[in-house]
Protein backbone atom coordinates (compact mmCIF):
# COMPACT_ATOMS: atom_id res chain seq x y z
CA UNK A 1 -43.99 -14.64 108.68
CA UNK A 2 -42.50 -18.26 108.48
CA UNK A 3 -45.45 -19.73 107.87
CA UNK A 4 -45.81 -17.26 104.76
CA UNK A 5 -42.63 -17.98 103.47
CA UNK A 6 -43.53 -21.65 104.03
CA UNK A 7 -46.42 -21.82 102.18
CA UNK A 8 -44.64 -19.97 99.13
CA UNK A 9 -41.85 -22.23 98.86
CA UNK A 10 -44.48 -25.28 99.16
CA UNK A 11 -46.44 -23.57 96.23
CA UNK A 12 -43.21 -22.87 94.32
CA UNK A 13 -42.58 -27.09 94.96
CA UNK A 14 -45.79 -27.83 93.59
CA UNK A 15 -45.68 -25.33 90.60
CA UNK A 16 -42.04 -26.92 89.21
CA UNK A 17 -43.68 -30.19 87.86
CA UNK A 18 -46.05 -28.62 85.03
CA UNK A 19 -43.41 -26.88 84.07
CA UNK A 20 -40.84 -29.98 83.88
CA UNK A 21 -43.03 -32.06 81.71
CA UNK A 22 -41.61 -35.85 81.45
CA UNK A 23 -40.20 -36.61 77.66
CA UNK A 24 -42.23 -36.70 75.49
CA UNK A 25 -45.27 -34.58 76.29
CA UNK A 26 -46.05 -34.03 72.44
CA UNK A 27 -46.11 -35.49 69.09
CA UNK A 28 -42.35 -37.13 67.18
CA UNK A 29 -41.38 -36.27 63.88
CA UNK A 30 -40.17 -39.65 62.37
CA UNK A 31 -37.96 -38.70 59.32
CA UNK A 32 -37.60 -41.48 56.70
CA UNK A 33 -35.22 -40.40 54.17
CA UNK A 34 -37.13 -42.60 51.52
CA UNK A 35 -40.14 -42.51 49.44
CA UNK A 36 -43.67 -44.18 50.62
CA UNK A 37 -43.76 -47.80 50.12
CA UNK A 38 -39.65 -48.63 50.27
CA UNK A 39 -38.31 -50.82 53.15
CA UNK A 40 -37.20 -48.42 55.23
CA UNK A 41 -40.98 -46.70 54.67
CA UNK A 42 -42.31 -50.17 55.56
CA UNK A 43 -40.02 -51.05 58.36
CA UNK A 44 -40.15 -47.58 59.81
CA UNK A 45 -44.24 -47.28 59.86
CA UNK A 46 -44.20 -50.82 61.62
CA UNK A 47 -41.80 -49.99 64.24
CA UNK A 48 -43.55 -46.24 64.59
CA UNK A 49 -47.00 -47.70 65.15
CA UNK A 50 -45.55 -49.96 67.86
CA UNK A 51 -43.32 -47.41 69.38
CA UNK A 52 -46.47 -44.85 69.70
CA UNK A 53 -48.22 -46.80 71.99
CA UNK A 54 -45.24 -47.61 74.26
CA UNK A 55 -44.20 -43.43 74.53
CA UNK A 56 -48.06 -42.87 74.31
CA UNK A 57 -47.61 -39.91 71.61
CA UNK A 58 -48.08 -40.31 68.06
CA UNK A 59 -45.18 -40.27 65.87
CA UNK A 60 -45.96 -38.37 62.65
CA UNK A 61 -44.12 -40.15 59.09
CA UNK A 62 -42.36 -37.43 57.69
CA UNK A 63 -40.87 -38.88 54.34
CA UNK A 64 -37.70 -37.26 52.94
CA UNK A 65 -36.90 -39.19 49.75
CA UNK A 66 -34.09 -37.90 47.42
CA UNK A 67 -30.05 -38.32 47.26
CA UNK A 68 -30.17 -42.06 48.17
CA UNK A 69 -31.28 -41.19 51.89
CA UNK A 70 -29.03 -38.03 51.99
CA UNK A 71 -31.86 -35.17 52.08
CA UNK A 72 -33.53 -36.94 55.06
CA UNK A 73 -30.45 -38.12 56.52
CA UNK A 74 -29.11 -34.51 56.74
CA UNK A 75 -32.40 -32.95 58.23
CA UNK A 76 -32.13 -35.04 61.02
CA UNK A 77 -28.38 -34.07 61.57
CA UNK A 78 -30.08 -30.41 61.18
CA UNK A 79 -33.10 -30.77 63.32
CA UNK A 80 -33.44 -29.72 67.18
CA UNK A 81 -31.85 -32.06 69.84
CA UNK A 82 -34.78 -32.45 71.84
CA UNK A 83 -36.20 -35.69 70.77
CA UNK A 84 -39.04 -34.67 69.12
CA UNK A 85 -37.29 -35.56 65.44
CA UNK A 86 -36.10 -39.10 65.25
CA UNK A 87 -35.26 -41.15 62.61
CA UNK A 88 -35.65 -44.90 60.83
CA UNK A 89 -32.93 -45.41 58.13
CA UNK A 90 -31.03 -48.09 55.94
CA UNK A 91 -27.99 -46.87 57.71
CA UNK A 92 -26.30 -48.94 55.05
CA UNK A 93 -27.04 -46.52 52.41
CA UNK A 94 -26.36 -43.67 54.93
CA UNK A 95 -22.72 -44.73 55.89
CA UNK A 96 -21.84 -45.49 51.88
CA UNK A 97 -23.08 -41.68 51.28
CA UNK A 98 -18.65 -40.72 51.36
CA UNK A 99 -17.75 -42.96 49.14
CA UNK A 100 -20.38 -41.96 46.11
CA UNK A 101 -20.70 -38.56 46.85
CA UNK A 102 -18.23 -35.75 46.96
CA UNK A 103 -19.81 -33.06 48.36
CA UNK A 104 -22.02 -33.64 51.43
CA UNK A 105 -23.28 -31.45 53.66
CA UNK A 106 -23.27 -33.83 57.11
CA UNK A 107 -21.06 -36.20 58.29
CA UNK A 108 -22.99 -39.56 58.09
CA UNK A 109 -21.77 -40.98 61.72
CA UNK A 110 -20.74 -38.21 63.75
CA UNK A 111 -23.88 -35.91 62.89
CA UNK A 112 -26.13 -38.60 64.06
CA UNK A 113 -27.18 -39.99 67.63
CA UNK A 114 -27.67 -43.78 67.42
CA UNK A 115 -30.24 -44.83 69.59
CA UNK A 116 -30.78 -49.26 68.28
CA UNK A 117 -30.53 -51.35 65.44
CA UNK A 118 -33.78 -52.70 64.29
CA UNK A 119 -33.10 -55.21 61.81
CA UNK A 120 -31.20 -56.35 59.00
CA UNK A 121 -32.14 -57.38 55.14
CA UNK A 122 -31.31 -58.93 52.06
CA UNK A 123 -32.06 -57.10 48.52
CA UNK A 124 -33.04 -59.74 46.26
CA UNK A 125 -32.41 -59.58 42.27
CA UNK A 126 -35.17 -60.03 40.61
CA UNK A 127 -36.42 -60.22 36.93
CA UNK A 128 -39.41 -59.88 34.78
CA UNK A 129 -41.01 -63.04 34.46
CA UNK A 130 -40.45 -61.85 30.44
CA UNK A 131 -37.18 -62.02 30.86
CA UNK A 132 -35.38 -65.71 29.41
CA UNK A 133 -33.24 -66.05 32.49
CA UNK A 134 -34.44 -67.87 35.65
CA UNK A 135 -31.28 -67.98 37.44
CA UNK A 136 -28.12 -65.58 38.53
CA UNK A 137 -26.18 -68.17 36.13
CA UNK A 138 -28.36 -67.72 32.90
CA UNK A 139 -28.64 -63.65 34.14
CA UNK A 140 -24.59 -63.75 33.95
CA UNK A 141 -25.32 -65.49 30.55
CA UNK A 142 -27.45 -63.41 29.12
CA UNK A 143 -25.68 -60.04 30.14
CA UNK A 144 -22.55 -61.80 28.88
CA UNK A 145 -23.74 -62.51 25.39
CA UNK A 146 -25.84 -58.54 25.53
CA UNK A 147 -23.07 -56.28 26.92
CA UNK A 148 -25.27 -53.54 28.63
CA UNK A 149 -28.37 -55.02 26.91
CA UNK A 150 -29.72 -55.68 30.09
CA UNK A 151 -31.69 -53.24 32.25
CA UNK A 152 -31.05 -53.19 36.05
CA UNK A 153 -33.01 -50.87 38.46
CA UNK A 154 -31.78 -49.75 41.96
CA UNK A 155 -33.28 -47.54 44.20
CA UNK A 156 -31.03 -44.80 43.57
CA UNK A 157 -27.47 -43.18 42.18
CA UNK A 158 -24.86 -44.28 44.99
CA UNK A 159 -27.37 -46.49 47.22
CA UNK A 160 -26.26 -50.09 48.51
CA UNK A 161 -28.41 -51.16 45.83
CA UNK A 162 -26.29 -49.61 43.24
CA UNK A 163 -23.04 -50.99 45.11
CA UNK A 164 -24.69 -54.72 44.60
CA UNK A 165 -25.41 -53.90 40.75
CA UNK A 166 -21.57 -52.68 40.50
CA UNK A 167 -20.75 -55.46 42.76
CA UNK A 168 -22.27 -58.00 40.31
CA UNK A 169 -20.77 -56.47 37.30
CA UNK A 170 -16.98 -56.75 39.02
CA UNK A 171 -17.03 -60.19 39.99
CA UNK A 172 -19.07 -61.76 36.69
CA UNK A 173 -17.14 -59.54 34.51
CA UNK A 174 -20.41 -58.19 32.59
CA UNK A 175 -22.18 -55.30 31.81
CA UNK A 176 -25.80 -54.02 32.57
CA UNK A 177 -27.30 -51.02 31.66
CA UNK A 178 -27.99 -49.03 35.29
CA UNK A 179 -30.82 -47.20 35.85
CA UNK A 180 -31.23 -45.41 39.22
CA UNK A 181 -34.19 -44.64 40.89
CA UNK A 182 -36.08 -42.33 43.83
CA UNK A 183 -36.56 -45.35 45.99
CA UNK A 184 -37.18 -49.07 46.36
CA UNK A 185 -40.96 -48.66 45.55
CA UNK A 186 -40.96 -46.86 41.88
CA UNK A 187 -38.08 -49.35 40.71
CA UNK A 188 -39.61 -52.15 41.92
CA UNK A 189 -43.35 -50.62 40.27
CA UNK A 190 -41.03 -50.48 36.91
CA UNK A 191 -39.74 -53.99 36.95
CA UNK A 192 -43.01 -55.17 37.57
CA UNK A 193 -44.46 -53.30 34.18
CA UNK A 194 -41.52 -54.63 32.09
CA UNK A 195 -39.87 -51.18 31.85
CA UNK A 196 -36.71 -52.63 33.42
CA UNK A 197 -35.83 -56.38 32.89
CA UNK A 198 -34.22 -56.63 36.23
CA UNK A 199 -33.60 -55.32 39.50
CA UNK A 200 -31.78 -55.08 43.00
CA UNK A 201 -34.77 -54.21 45.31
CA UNK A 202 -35.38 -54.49 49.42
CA UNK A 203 -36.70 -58.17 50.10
CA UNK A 204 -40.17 -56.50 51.76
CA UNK A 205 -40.78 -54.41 48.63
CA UNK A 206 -40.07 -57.41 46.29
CA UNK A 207 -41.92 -60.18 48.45
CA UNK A 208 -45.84 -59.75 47.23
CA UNK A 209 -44.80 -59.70 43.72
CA UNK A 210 -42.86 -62.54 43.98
CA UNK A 211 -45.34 -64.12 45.32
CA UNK A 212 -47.69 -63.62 42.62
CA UNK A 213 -45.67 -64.54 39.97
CA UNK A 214 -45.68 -60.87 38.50
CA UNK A 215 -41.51 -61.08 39.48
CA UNK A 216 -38.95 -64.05 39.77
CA UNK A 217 -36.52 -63.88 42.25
CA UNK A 218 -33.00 -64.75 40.85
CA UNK A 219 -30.72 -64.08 44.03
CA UNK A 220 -30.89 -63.13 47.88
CA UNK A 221 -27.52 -60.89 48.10
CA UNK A 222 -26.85 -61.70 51.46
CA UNK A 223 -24.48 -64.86 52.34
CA UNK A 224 -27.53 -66.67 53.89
CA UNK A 225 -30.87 -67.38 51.80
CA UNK A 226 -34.24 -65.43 53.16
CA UNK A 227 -36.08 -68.25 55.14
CA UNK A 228 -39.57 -66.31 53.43
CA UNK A 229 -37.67 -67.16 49.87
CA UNK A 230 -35.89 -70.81 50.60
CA UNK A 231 -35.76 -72.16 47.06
CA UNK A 232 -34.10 -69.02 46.28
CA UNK A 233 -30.55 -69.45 46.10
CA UNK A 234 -27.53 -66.72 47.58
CA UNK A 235 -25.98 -64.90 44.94
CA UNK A 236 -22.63 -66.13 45.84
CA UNK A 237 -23.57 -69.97 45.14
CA UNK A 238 -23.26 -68.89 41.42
CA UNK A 239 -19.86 -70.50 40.54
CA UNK A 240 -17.98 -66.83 40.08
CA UNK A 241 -19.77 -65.08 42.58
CA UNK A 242 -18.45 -66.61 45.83
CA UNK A 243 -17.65 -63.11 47.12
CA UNK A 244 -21.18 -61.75 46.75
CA UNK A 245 -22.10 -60.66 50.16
CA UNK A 246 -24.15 -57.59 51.00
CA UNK A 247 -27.53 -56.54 52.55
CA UNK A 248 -28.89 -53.65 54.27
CA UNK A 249 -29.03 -52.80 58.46
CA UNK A 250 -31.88 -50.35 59.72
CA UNK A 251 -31.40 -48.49 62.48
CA UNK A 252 -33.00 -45.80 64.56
CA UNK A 253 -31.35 -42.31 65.74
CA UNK A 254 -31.70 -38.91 66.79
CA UNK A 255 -29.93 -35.72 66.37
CA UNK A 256 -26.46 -34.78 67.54
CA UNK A 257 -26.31 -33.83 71.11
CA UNK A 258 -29.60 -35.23 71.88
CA UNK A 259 -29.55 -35.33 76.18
CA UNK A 260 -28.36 -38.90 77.45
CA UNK A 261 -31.96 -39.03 79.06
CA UNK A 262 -34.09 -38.56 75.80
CA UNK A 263 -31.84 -41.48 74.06
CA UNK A 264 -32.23 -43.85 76.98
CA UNK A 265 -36.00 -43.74 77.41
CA UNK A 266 -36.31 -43.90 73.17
CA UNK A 267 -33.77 -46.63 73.84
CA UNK A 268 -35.91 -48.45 76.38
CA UNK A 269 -39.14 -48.15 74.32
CA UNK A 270 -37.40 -49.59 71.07
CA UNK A 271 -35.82 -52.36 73.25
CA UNK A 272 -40.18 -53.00 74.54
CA UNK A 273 -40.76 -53.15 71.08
CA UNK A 274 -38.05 -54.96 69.14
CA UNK A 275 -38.42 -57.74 72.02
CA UNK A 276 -42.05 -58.38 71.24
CA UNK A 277 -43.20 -61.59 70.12
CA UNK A 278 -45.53 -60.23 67.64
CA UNK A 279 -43.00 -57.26 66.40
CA UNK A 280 -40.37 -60.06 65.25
CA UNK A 281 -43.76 -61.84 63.36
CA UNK A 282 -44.08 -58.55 61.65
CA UNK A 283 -40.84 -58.35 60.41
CA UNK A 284 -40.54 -62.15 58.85
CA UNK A 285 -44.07 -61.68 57.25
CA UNK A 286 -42.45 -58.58 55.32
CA UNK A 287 -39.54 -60.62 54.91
CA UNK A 288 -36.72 -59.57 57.23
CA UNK A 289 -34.62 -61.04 59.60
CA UNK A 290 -35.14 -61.08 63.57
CA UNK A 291 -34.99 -57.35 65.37
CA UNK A 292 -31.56 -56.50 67.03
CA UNK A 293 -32.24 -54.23 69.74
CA UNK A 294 -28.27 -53.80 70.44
CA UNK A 295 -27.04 -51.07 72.96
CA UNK A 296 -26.21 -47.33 71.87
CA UNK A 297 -22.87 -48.38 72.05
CA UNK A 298 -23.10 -51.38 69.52
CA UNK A 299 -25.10 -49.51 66.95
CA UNK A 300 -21.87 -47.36 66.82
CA UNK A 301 -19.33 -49.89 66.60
CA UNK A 302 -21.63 -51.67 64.06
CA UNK A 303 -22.41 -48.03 62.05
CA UNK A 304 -18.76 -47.67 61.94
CA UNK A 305 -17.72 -51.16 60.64
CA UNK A 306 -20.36 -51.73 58.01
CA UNK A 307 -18.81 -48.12 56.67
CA UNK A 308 -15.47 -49.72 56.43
CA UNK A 309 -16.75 -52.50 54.95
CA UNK A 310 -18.78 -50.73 52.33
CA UNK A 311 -15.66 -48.15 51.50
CA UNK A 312 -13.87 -51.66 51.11
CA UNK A 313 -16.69 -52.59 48.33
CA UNK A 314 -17.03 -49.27 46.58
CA UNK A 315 -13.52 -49.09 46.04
CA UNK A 316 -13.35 -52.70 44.41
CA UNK A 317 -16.22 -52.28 42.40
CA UNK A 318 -14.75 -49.06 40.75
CA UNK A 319 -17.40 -46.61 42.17
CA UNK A 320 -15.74 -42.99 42.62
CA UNK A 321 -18.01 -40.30 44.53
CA UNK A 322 -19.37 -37.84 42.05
């Protein structure tokens, strides 16, 4: 009899493992809340295709474009907290989402789990090589002499890129003539056709065209210059513009109540791939800055103080959620 009831316990021992599979034992969902061929698309596919092989499951692109990040943003805050829907986003444009819009369905910090920063960018202005301005100076000129008779692309109604167009217009005292768009990729396609004289685009969308001539860079919006782009000056070493400062952070996150052991092995594998050698060689060829690979704990205390920051910048520039 005990040696019955031995043996069944030892089988029950032995049957608990297939049944308590170690995370993850299946394909990720990896929401970007942008179009194809934007910088968080870019950044995001980079980092996925490295992070695969260190979980050894595919992660599966699931792009979410629409409301400046806000569609994709919110099905992540939606989704299952099981770790098998994560997310790459320009948390920049995610934590400005209050101050542009009135009526959103999520809470941008709260509703998210932050698992790392990845990296951080400049947006560069650039201009149709058409265009008779080859400097933020002569652009301030020109827009001066043409109230609103210059075009100006962003990648979309109440995105950072719109908050550096505003920005511009507050502290040059001009006008340009907006014109919002689904993502860094079709307003960047646009300025390259002429349809828009300028643009405030993601440096790694930006970069091959400027490359080729087919776009001049005018001005890296970040304090520092883009070591890819070092003839191009900062924004804010136009006389007038000293207060020009803003880029964009990506991060990576998971849903709401997502167990503490799911975010600290996705922590650990970002951590084995932002610390890679050939990862941060990835990310300067396309044009960004060094990966960050901060603690949970960091990301949030960052999240929550480049929020502050960009309420701080809406607010001067005049932009009112709509």
């Amino acid at each position: 009899m005990l040696r019955r009831a031995f043996a069944g316990l030892l089988l029950c021992l032995i049957a608990v493992p297939s049944f308590a599979q170690p995370y993850p034992a299946k394909p990720i969902r990896l929401v970007i809340p942008w179009p194809a061929g934007g910088p968080s698309d870019i950044i995001g596919r980079a980092f996925a295709e490295r992070l695969a092989k260190v979980l050894g499951q595919p992660l599966v692109i699931d792009n979410r474009g629409g409301a400046s990040g806000a569609i994709g943003a919110e099905a992540l805050a939606r989704a299952a907290p099981d770790g098998y829907t994560l997310m790459v986003q320009s948390m920049t444009n995610q934590v400005m989402l209050p101050a542009t819009m009135k009526e959103l369905a999520f809470d941008p910090i709260a509703d998210h789990q932050p698992i790392t920063q990845i990296v951080a960018s400049p947006m560069v202005i650039v201009a149709h090589p058409s265009l008779p301005a080859a400097s933020m100076a002569e652009l301030v000129a020109l827009a001066r002499a043409n109230p609103g008779g210059v075009t100006m692309a962003s990648f979309g109604q109440g995105s950072a890129s719109h908050l550096a167009i505003e920005l511009l217009m507050s502290l040059a005292a001009i006008k340009v003539n907006h014109v919002p768009y689904k993502g860094g990729a079709p307003a960047t396609a646009d300025a390259v056709a002429g349809h828009v004289r300028t643009a405030v685009v993601g440096l790694p969308v930006a970069l091959p065209f400027i490359k080729q001539g087919r776009l001049r860079a005018l001005g890296i919006t970040t304090a520092a210059r883009a070591p890819q782009l070092p003839d191009t000056p900062a924004v804010r070493e136009t006389p007038g513009l000293e207060a020009y400062d803003i880029g964009l952070m990506y991060g990576f996150a998971a849903p709401p109540r997502t167990p503490a052991p799911i975010v600290e092995r996705l922590h650990a594998a970002a951590l084995e791939v932002l610390r890679s050698p050939e990862f941060a060689q990835k990310l300067y060829d396309l044009g960004l800055g060094a990966p960050i690979g901060n603690s949970v704990a960091e990301m949030a205390a960052a999240t929550r103080n480049e929020a502050a920051m960009l309420a701080r910048l809406a607010k001067a520039a005049g932009i009112e959620p709509e």
